[in-house]
N, C-alpha and C. Protein backbone atom coordinates (compact mmCIF):
# COMPACT_ATOMS: atom_id res chain seq x y z
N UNK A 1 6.39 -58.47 -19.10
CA UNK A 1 7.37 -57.51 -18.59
C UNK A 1 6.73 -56.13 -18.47
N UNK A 2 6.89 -55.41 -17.07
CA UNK A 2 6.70 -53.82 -16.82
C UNK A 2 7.52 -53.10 -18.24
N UNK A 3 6.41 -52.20 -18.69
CA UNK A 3 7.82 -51.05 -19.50
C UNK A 3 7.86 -50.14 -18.43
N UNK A 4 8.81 -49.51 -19.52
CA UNK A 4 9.29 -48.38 -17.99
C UNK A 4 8.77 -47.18 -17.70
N UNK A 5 7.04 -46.96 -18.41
CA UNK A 5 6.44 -46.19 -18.15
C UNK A 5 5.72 -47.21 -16.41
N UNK A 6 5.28 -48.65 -16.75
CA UNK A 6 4.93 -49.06 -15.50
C UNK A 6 5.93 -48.96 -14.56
N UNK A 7 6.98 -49.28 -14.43
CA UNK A 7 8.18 -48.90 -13.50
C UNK A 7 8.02 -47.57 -12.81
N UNK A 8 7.81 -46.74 -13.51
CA UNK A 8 7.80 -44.96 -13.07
C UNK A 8 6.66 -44.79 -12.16
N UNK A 9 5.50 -45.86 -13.06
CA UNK A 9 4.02 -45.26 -12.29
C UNK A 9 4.49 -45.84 -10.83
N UNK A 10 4.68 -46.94 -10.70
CA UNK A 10 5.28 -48.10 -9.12
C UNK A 10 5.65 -46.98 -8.34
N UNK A 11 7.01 -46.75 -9.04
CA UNK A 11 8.45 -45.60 -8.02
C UNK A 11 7.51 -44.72 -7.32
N UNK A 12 6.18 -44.16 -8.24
CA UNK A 12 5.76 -42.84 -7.49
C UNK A 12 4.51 -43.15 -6.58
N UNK A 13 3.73 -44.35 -6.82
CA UNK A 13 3.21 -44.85 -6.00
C UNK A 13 3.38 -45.23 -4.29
N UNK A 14 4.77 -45.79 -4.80
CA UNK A 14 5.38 -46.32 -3.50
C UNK A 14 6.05 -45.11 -2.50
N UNK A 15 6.83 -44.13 -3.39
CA UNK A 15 7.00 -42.97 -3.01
C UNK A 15 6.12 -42.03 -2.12
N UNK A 16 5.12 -41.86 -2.77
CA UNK A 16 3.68 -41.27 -2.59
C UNK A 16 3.15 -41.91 -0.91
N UNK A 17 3.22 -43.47 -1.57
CA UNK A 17 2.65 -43.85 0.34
C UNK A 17 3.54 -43.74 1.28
N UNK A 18 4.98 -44.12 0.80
CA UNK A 18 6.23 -44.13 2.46
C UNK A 18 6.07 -42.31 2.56
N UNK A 19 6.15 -41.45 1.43
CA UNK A 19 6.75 -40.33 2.04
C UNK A 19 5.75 -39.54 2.76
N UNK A 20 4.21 -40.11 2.36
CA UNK A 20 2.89 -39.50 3.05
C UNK A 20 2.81 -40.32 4.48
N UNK A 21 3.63 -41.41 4.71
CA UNK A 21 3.67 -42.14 6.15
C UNK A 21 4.66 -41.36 7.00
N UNK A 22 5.82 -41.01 6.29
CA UNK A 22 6.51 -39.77 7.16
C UNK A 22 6.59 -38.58 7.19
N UNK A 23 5.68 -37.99 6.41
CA UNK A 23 5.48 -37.08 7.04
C UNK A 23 4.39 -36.81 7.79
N UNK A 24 3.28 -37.80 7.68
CA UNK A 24 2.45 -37.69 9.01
C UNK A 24 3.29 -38.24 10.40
N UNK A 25 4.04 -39.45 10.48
CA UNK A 25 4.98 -39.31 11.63
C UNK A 25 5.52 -38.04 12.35
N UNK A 26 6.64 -37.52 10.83
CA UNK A 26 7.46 -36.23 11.47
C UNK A 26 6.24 -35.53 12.19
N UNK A 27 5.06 -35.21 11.61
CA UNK A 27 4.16 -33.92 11.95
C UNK A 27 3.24 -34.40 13.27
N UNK A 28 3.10 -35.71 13.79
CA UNK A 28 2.95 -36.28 14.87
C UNK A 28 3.76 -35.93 16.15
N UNK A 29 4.93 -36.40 15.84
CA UNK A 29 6.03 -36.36 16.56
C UNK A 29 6.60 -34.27 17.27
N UNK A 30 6.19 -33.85 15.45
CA UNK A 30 6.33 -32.35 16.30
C UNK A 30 5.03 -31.83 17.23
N UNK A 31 3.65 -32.24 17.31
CA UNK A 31 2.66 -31.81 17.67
C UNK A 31 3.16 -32.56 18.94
N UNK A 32 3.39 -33.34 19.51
CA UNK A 32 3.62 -34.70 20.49
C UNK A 32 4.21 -33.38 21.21
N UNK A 33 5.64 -32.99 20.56
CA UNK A 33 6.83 -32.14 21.30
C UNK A 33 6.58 -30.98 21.90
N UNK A 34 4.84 -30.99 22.77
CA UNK A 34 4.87 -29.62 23.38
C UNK A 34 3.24 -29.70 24.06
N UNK A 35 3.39 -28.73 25.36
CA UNK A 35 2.55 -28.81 26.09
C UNK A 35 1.68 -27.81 26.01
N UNK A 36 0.12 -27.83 26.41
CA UNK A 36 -1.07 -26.95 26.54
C UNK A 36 -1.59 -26.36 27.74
N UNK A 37 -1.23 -25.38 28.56
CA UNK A 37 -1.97 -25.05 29.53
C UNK A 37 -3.18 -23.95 29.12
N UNK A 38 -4.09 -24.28 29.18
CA UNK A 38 -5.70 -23.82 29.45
C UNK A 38 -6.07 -23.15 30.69
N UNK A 39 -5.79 -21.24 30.04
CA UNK A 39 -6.58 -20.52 31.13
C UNK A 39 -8.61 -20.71 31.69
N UNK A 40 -8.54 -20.64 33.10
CA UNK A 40 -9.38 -20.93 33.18
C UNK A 40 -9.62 -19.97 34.31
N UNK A 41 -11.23 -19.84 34.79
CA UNK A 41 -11.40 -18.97 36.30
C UNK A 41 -10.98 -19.12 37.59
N UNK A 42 -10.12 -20.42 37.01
CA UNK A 42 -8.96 -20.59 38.47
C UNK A 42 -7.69 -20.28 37.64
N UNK A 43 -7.10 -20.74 36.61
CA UNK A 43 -5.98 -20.67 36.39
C UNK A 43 -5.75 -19.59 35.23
N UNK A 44 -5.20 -18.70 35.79
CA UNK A 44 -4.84 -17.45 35.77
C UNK A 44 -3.55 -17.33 34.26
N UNK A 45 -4.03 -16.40 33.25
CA UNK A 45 -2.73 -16.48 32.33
C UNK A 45 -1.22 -16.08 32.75
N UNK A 46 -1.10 -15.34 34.02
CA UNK A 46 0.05 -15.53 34.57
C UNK A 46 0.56 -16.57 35.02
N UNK A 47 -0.06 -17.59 35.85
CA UNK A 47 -0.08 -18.45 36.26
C UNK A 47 0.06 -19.52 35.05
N UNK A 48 -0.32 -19.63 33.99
CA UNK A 48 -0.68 -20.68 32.96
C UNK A 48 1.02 -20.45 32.67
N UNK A 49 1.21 -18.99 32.24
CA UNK A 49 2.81 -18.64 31.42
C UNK A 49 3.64 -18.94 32.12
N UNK A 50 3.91 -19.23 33.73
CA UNK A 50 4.40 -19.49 34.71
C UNK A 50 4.87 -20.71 34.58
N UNK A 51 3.95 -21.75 34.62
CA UNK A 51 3.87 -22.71 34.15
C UNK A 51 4.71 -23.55 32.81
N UNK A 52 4.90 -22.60 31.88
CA UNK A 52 5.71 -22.85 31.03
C UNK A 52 7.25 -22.64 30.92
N UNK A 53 7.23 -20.94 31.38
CA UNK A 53 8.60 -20.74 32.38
C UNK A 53 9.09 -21.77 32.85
N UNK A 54 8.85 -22.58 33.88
CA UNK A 54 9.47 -23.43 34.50
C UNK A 54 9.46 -24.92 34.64
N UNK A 55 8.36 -24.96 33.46
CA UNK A 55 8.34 -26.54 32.95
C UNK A 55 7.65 -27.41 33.81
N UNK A 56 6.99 -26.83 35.02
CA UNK A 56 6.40 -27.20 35.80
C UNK A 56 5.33 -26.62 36.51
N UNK A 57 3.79 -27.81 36.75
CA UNK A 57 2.84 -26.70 37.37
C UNK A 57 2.70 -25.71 37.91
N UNK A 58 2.21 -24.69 38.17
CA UNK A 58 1.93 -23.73 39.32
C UNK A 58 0.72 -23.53 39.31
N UNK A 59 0.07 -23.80 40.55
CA UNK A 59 -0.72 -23.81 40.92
C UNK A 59 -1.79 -23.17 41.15
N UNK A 60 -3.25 -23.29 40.71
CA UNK A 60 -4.18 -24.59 40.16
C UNK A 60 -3.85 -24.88 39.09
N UNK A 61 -2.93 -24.48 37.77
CA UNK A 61 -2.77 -24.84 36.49
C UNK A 61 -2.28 -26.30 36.49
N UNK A 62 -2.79 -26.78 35.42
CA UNK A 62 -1.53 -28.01 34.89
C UNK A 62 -1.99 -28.06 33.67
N UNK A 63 -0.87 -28.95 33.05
CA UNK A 63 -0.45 -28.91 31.23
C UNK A 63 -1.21 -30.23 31.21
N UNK A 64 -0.59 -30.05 30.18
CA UNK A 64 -1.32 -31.98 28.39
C UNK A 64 0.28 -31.56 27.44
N UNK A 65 0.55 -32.93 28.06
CA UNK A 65 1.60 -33.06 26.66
C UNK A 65 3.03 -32.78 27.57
N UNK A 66 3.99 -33.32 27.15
CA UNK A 66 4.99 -33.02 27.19
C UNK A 66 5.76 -31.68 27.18
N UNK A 67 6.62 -30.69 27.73
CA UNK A 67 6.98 -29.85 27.32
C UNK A 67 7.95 -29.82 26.47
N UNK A 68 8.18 -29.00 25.43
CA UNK A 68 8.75 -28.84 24.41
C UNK A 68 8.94 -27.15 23.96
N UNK A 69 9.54 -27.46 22.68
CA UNK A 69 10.26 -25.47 21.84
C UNK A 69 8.59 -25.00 21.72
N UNK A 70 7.47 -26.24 21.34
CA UNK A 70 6.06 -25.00 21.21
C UNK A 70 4.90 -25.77 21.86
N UNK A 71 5.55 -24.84 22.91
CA UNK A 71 4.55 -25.17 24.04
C UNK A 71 3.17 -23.92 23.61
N UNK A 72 2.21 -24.23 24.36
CA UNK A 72 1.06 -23.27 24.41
C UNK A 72 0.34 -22.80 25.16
N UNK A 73 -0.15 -21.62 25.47
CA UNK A 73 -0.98 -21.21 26.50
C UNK A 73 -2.38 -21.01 25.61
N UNK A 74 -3.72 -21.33 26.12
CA UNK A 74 -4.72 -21.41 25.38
C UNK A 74 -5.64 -20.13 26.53
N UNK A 75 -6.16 -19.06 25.69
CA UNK A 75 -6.88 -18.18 26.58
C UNK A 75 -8.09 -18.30 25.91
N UNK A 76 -9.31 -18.68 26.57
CA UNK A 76 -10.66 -18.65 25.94
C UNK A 76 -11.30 -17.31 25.65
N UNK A 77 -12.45 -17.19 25.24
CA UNK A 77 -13.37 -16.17 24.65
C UNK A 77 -13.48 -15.55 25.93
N UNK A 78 -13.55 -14.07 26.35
CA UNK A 78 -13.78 -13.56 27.88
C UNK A 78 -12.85 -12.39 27.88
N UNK A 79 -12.95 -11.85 28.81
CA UNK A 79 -11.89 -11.04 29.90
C UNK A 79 -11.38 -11.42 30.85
N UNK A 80 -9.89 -10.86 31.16
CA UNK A 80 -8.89 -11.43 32.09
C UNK A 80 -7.89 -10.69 31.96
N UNK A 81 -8.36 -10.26 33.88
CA UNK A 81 -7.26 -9.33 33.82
C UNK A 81 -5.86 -10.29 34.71
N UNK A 82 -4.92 -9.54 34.15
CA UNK A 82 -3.77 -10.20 34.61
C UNK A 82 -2.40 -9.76 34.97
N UNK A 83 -1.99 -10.21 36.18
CA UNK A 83 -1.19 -9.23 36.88
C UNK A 83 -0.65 -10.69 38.22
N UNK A 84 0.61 -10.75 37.93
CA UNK A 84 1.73 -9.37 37.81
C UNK A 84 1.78 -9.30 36.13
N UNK A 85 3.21 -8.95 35.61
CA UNK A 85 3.23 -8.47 34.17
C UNK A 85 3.71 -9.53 33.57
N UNK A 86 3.95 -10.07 32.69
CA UNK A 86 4.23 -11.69 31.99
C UNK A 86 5.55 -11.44 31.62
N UNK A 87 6.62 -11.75 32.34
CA UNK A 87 7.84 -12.19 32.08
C UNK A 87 7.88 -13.49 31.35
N UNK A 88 8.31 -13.61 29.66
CA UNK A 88 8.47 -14.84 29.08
C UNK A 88 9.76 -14.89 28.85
N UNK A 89 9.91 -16.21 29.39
CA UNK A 89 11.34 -17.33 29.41
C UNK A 89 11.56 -18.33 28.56
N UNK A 90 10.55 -18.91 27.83
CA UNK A 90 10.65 -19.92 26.98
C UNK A 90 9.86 -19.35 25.67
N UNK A 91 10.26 -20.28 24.42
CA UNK A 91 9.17 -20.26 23.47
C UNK A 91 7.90 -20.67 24.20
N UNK A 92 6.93 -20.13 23.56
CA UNK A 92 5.60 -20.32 23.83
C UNK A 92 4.81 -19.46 22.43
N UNK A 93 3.73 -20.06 22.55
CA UNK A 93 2.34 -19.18 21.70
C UNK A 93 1.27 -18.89 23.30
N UNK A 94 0.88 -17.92 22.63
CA UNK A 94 -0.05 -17.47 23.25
C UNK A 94 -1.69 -17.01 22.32
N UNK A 95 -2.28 -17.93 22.61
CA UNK A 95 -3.38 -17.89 21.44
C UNK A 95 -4.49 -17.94 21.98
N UNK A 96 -5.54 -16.80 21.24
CA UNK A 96 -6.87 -16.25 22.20
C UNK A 96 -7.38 -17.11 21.18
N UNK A 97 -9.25 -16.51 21.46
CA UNK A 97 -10.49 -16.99 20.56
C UNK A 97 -10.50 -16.03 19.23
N UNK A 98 -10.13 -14.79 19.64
CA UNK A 98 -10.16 -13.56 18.50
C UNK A 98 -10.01 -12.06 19.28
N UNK A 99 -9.36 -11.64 18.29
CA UNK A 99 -9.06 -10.23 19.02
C UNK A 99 -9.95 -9.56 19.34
N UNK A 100 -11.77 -9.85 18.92
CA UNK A 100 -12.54 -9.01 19.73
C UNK A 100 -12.91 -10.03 20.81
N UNK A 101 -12.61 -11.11 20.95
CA UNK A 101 -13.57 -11.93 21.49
C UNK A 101 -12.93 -12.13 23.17
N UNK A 102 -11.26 -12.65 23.10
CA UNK A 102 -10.01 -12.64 24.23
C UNK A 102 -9.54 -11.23 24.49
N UNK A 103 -9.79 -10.69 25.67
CA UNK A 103 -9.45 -9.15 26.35
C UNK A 103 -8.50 -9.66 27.26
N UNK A 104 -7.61 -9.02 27.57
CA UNK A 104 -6.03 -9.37 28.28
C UNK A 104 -6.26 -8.23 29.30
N UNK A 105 -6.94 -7.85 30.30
CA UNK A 105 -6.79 -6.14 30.80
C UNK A 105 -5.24 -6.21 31.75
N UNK A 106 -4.42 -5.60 32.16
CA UNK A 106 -3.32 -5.34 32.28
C UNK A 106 -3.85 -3.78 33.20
N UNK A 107 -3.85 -4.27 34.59
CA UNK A 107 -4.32 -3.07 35.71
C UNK A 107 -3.32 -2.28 35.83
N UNK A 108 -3.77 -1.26 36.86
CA UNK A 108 -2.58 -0.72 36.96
C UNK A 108 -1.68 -1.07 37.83
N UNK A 109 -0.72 -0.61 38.08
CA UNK A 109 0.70 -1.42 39.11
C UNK A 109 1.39 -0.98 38.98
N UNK A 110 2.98 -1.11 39.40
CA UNK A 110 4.27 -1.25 39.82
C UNK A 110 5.20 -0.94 38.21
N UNK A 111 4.79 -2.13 38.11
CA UNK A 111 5.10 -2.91 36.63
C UNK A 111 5.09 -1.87 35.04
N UNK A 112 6.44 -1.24 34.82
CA UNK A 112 6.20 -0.50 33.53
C UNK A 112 6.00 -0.97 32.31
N UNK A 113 5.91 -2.59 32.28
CA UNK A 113 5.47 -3.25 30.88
C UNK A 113 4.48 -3.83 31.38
N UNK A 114 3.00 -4.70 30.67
CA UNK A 114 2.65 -5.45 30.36
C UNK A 114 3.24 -7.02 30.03
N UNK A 115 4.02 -6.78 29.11
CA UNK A 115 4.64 -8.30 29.00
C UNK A 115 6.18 -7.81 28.35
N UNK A 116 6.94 -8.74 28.37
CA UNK A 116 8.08 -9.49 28.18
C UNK A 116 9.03 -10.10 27.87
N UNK A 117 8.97 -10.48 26.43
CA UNK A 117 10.04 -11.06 25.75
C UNK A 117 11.67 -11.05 26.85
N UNK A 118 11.88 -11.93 27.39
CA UNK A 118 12.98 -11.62 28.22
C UNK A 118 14.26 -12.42 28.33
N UNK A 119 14.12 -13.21 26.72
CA UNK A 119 15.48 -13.83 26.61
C UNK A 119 15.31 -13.39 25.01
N UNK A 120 16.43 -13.22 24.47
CA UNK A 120 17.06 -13.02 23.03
C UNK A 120 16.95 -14.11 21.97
N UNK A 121 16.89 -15.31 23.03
CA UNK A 121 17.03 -16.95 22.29
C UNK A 121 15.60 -17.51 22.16
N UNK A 122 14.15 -16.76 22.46
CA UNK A 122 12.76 -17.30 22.55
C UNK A 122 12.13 -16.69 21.36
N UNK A 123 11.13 -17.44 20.81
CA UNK A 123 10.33 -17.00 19.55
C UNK A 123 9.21 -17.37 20.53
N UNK A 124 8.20 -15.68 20.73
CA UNK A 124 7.19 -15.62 21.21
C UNK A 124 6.17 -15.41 20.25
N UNK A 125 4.95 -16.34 20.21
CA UNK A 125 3.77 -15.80 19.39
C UNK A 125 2.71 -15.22 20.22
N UNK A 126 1.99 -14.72 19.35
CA UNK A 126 1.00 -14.20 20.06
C UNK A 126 -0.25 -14.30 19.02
N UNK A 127 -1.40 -14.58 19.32
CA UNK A 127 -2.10 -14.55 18.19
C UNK A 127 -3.85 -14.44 19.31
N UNK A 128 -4.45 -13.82 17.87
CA UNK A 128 -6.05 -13.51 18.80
C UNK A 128 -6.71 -13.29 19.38
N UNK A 129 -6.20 -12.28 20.08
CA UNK A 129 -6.27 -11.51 21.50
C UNK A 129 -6.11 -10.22 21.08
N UNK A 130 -6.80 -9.33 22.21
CA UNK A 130 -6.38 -7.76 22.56
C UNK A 130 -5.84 -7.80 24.06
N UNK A 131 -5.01 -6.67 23.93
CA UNK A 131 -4.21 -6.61 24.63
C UNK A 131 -4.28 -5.19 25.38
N UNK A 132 -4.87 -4.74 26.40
CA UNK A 132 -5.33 -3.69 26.71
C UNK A 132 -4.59 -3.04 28.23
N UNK A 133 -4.43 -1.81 27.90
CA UNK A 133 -3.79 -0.75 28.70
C UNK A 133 -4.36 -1.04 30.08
N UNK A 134 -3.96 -0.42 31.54
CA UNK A 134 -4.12 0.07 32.65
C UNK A 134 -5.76 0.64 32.74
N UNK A 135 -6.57 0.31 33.30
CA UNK A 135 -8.05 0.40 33.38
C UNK A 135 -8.08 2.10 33.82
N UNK A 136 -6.75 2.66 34.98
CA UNK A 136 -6.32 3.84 34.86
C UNK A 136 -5.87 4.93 34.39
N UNK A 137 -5.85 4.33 32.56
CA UNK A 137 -5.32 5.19 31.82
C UNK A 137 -5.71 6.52 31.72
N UNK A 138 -4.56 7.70 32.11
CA UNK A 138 -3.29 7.49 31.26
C UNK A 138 -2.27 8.16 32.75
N UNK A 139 -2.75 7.46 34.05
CA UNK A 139 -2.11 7.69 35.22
C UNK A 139 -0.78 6.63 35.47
N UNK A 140 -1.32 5.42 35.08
CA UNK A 140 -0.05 4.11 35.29
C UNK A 140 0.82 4.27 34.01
N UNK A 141 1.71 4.36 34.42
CA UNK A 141 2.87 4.11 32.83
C UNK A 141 3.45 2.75 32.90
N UNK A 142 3.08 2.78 31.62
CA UNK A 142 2.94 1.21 31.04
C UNK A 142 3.13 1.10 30.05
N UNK A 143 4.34 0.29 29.27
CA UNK A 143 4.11 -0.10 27.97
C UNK A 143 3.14 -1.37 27.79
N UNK A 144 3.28 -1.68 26.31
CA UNK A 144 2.71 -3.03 26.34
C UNK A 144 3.16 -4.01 25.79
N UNK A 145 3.76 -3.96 25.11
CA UNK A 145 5.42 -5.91 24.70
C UNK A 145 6.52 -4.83 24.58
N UNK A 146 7.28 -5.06 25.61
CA UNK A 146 8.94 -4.90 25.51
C UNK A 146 9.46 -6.53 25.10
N UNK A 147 10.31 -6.04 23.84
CA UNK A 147 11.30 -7.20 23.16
C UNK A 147 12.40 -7.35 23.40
N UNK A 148 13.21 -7.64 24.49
CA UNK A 148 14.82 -7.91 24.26
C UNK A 148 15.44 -8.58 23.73
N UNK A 149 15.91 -8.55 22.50
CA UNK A 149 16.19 -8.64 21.60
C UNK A 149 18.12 -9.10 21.63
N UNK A 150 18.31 -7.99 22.03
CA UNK A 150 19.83 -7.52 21.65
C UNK A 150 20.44 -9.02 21.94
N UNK A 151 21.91 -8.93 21.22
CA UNK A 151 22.51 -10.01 21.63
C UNK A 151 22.28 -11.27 21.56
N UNK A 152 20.74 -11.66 20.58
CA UNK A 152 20.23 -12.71 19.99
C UNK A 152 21.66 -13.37 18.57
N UNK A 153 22.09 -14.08 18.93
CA UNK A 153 23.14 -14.76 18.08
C UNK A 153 22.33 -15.72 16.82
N UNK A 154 20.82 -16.15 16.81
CA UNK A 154 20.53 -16.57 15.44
C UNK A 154 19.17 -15.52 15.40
N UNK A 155 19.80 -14.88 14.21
CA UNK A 155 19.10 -13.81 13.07
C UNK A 155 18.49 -14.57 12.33
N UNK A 156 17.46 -15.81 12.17
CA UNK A 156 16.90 -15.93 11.54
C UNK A 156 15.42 -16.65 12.08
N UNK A 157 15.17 -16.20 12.93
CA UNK A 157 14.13 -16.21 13.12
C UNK A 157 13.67 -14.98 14.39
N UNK A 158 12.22 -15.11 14.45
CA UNK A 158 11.94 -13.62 15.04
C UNK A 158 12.19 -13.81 16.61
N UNK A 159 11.89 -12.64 17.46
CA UNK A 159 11.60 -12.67 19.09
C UNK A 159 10.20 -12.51 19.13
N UNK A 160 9.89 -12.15 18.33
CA UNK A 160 8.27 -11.48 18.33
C UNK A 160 7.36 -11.91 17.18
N UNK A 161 6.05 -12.50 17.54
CA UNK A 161 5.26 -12.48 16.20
C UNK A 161 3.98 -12.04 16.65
N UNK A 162 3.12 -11.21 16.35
CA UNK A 162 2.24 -11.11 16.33
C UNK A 162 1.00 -11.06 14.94
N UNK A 163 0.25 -11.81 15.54
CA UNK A 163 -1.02 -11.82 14.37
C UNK A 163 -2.57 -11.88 14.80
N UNK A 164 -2.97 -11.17 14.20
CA UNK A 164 -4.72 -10.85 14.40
C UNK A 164 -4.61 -10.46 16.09
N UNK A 165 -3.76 -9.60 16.52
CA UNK A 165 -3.73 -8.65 18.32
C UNK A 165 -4.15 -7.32 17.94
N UNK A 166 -4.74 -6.95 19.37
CA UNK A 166 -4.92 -5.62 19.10
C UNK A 166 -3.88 -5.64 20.39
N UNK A 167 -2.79 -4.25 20.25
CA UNK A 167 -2.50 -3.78 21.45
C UNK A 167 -2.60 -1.98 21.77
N UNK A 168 -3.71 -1.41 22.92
CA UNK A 168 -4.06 -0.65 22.75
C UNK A 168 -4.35 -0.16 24.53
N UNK A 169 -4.56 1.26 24.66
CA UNK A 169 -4.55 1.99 25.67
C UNK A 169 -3.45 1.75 26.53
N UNK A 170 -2.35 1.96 26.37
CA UNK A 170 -1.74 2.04 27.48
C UNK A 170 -0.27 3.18 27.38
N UNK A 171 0.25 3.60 28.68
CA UNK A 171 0.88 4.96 28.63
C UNK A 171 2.11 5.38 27.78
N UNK A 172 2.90 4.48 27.76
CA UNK A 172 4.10 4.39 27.18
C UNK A 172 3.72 3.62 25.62
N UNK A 173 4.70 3.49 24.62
CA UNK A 173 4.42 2.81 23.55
C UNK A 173 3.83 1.07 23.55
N UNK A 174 3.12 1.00 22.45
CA UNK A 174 2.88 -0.39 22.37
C UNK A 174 3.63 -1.52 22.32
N UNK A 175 4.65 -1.07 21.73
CA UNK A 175 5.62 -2.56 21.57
C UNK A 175 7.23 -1.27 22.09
N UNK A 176 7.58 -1.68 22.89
CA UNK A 176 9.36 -1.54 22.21
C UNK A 176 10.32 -2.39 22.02
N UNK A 177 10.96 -2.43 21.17
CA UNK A 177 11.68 -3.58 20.49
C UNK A 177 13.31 -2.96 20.39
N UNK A 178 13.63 -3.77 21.29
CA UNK A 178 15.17 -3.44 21.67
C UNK A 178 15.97 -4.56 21.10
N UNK A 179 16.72 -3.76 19.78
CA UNK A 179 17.19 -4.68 19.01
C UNK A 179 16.61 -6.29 18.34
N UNK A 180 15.93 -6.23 18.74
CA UNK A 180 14.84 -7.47 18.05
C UNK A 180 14.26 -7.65 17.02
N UNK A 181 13.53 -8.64 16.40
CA UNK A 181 13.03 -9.01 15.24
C UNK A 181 11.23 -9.05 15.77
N UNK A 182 11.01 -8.43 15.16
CA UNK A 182 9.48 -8.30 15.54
C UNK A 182 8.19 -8.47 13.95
N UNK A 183 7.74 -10.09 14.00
CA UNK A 183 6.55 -9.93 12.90
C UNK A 183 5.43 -9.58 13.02
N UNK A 184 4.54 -8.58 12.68
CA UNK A 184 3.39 -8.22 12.64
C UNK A 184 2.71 -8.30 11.77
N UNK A 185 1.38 -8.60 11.70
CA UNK A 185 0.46 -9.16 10.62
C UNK A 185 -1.09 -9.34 11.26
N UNK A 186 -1.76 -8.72 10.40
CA UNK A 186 -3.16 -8.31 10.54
C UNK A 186 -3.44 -7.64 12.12
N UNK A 187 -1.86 -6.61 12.66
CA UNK A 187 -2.51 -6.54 13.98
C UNK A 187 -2.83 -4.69 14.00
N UNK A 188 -3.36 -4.41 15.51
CA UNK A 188 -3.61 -2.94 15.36
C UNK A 188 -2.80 -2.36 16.56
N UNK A 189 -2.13 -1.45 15.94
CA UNK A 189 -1.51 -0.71 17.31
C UNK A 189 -1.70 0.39 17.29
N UNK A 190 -2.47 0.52 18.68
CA UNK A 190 -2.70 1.82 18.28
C UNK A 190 -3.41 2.96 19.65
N UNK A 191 -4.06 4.01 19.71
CA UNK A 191 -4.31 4.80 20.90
C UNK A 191 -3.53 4.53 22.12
N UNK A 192 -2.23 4.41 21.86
CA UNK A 192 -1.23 4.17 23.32
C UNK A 192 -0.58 5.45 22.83
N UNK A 193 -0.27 6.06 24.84
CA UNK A 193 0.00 7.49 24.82
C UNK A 193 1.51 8.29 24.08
N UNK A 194 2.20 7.61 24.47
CA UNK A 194 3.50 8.10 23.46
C UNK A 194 3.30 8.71 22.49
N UNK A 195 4.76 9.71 22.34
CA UNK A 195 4.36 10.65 21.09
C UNK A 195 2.64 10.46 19.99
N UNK A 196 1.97 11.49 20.68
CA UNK A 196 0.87 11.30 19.63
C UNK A 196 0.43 10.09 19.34
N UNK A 197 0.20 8.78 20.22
CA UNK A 197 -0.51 7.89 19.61
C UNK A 197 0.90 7.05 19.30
N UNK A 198 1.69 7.39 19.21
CA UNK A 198 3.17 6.53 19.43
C UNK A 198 2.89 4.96 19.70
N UNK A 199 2.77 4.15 18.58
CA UNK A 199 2.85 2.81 18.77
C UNK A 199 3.76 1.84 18.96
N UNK A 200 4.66 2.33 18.15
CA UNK A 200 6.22 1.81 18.61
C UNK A 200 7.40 2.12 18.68
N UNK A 201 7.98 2.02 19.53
CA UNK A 201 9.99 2.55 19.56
C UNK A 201 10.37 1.45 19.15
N UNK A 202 11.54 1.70 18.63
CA UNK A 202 12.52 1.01 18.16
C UNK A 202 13.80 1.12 18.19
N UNK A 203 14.80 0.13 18.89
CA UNK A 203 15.70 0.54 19.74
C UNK A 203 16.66 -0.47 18.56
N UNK A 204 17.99 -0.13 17.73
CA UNK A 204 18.92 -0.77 17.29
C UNK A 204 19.71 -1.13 18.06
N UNK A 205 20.49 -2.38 17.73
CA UNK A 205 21.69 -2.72 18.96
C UNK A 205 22.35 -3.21 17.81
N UNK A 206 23.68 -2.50 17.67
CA UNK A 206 24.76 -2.41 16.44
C UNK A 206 26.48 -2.59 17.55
């Protein structure tokens, strides 16, 4: 007969293998739930984010994977400038090689932001990249991430994350965050023209 110290050792054994079989499933199944478009010298990071926007190619881009809540745009080691300004519609990440390594240049234009946050209901990442002003600076006015925020009905998670970005040179503030949730972590904001070097506004919506 098992005593019931052998009984215990079994329970956690058996435990141990089903619950290490599902959660490599669950963590399968979430990696499965989302697509990769890969900027390239044809396919343009507007074009790539485009792409995610609407769940469907645009052209020369195409995805890997299914689309899903975390989808991805992959920007390699380089410069790339990009224009028009990145209106984002869906969750997405946006993930460079490293913030010295991925340069985002953002020309001058029309366009008073850089990028976008442009629904209340999207958790945008951003990670490993710089993010750089109007090559015209300090003639184009330009911010560089406007967050719309307001009117987001679940408070518990962000509109904005940024980690290891630089966002820098450009006319207007670096981020403005209109009523939004904005995480920052290991990033730099900074020499954008607003008040003195003015990196960010911050707009409440009460």
């Amino acid at each position: 007969m098992y005593s019931t110290r052998d009984r215990n050792f079994f329970r956690f054994v058996l435990c141990t293998t089903f619950c290490g079989v599902v959660s490599l499933a669950s963590t399968a199944a979430r990696k499965a739930d989302a697509a990769t478009v890969t900027v390239s010298s044809t396919c343009t990071v507007a074009n790539a984010v485009a792409t995610i926007n609407a769940r469907a190619d645009q052209s020369p881009c195409s995805h890997s994977g299914p689309f899903g809540s975390n989808d991805t745009v992959e920007v390699p080691e380089g410069n790339f400038d990009v224009t028009p300004a990145l209106d984002i519609n869906r969750s997405l990440t946006i993930h460079g090689a490293g913030k010295w390594s991925t340069f985002l240049q953002f020309p001058s234009s029309s366009a008073t932001y850089a990028i976008k946050v442009n629904n209340p209901s999207i958790v945008v990442k951003i990670d490993d990249l710089f993010i750089g002003g109007p090559s015209d600076f300090p003639t184009s006015a330009m911010t560089g991430i406007v967050v719309n925020g307001a009117n987001d009905s679940n408070l518990f998670d962000n509109n904005l994350e940024l980690s290891y970005v630089v966002v820098s040179g450009f006319t207007g503030p670096g981020i403005v965050n209109l009523g939004g949730r904005v995480l920052v972590s290991n990033t730099l904001i900074y020499l954008n023209y607003t008040g003195a070097w003015g990196p960010v506004f911050i707009a409440v919506s009460i």
